[in-house]
C-alpha atoms as a PDB file:
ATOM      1  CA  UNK A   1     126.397  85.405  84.779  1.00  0.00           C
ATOM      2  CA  UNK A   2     129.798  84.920  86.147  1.00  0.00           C
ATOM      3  CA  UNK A   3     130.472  86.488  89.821  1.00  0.00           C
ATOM      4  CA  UNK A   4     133.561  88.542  90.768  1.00  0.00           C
ATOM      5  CA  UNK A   5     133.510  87.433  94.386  1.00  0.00           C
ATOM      6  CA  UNK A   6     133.660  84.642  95.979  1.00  0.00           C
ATOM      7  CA  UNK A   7     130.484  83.355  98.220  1.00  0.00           C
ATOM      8  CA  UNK A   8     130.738  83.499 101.481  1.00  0.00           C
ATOM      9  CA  UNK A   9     130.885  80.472 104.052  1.00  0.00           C
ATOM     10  CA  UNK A  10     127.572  79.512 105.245  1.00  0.00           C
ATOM     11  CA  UNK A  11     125.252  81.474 102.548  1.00  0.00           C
ATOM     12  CA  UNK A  12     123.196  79.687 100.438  1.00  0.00           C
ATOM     13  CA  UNK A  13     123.005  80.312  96.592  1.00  0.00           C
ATOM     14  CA  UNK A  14     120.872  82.886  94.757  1.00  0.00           C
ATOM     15  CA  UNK A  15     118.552  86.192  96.398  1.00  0.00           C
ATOM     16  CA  UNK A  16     116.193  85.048  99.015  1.00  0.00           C
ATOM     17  CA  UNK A  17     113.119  87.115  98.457  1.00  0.00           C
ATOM     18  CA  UNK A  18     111.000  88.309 101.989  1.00  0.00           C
ATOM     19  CA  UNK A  19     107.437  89.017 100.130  1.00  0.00           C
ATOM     20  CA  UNK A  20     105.770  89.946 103.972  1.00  0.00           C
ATOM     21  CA  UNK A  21     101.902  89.248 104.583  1.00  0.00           C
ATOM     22  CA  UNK A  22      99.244  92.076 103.849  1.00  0.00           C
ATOM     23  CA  UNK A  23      95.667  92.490 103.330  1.00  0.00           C
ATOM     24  CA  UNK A  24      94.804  93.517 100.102  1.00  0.00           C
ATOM     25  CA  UNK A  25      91.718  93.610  97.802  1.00  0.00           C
ATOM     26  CA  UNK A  26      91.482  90.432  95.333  1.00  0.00           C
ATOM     27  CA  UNK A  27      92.873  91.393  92.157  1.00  0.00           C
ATOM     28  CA  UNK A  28      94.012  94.685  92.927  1.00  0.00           C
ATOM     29  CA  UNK A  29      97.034  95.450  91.071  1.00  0.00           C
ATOM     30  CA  UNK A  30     100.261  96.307  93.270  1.00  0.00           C
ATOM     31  CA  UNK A  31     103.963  97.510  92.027  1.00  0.00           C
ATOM     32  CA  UNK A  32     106.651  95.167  93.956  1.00  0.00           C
ATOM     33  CA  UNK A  33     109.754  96.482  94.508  1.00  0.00           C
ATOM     34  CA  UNK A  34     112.804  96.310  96.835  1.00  0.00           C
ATOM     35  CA  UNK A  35     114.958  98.246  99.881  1.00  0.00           C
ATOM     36  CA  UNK A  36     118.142  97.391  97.235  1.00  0.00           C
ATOM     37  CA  UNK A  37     116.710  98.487  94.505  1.00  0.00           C
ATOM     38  CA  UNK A  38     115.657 102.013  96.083  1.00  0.00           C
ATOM     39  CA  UNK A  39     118.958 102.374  97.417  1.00  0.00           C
ATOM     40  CA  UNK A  40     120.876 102.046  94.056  1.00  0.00           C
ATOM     41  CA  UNK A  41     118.658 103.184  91.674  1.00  0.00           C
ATOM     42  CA  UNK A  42     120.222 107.211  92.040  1.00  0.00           C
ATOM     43  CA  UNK A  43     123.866 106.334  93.077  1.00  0.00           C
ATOM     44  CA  UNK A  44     124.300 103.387  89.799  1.00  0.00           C
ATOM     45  CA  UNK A  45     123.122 102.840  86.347  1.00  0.00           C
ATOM     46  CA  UNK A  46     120.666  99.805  87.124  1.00  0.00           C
ATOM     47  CA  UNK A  47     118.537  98.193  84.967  1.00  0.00           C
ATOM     48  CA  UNK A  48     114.050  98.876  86.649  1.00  0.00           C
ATOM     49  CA  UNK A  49     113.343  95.304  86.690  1.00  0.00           C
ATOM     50  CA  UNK A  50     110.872  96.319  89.248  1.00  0.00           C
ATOM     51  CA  UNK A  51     107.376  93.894  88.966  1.00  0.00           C
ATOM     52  CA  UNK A  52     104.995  96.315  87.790  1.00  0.00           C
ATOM     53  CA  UNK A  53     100.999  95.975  88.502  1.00  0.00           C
ATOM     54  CA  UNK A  54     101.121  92.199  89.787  1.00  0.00           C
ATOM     55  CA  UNK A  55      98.154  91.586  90.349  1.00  0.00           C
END
């Protein structure tokens, strides 16, 4: 995919993704999503690529 901006000075390349630490049952499947996503989702047409049940 081509970008319409340039980068900017000092930012590496590519989404940097912040997965946390939590305790959670083994196995238990969780939905991941995003701050980003839930922000955009109801002002643009976005496509859900949203991880569903990872588990």
């Amino acid at each position: 995919m081509n970008s319409v901006t340039e980068a900017m000075e000092g930012l590496r390349e590519g989404v940097l993704l912040d997965v946390g630490l939590d305790t959670v049952a083994p196995n238990e499947p969780k939905d991941i999503s995003s701050w980003m996503y839930d922000y955009a989702a109801d002002k643009i047409d976005i496509i859900d690529n949203r991880a569903r049940a990872v588990g």
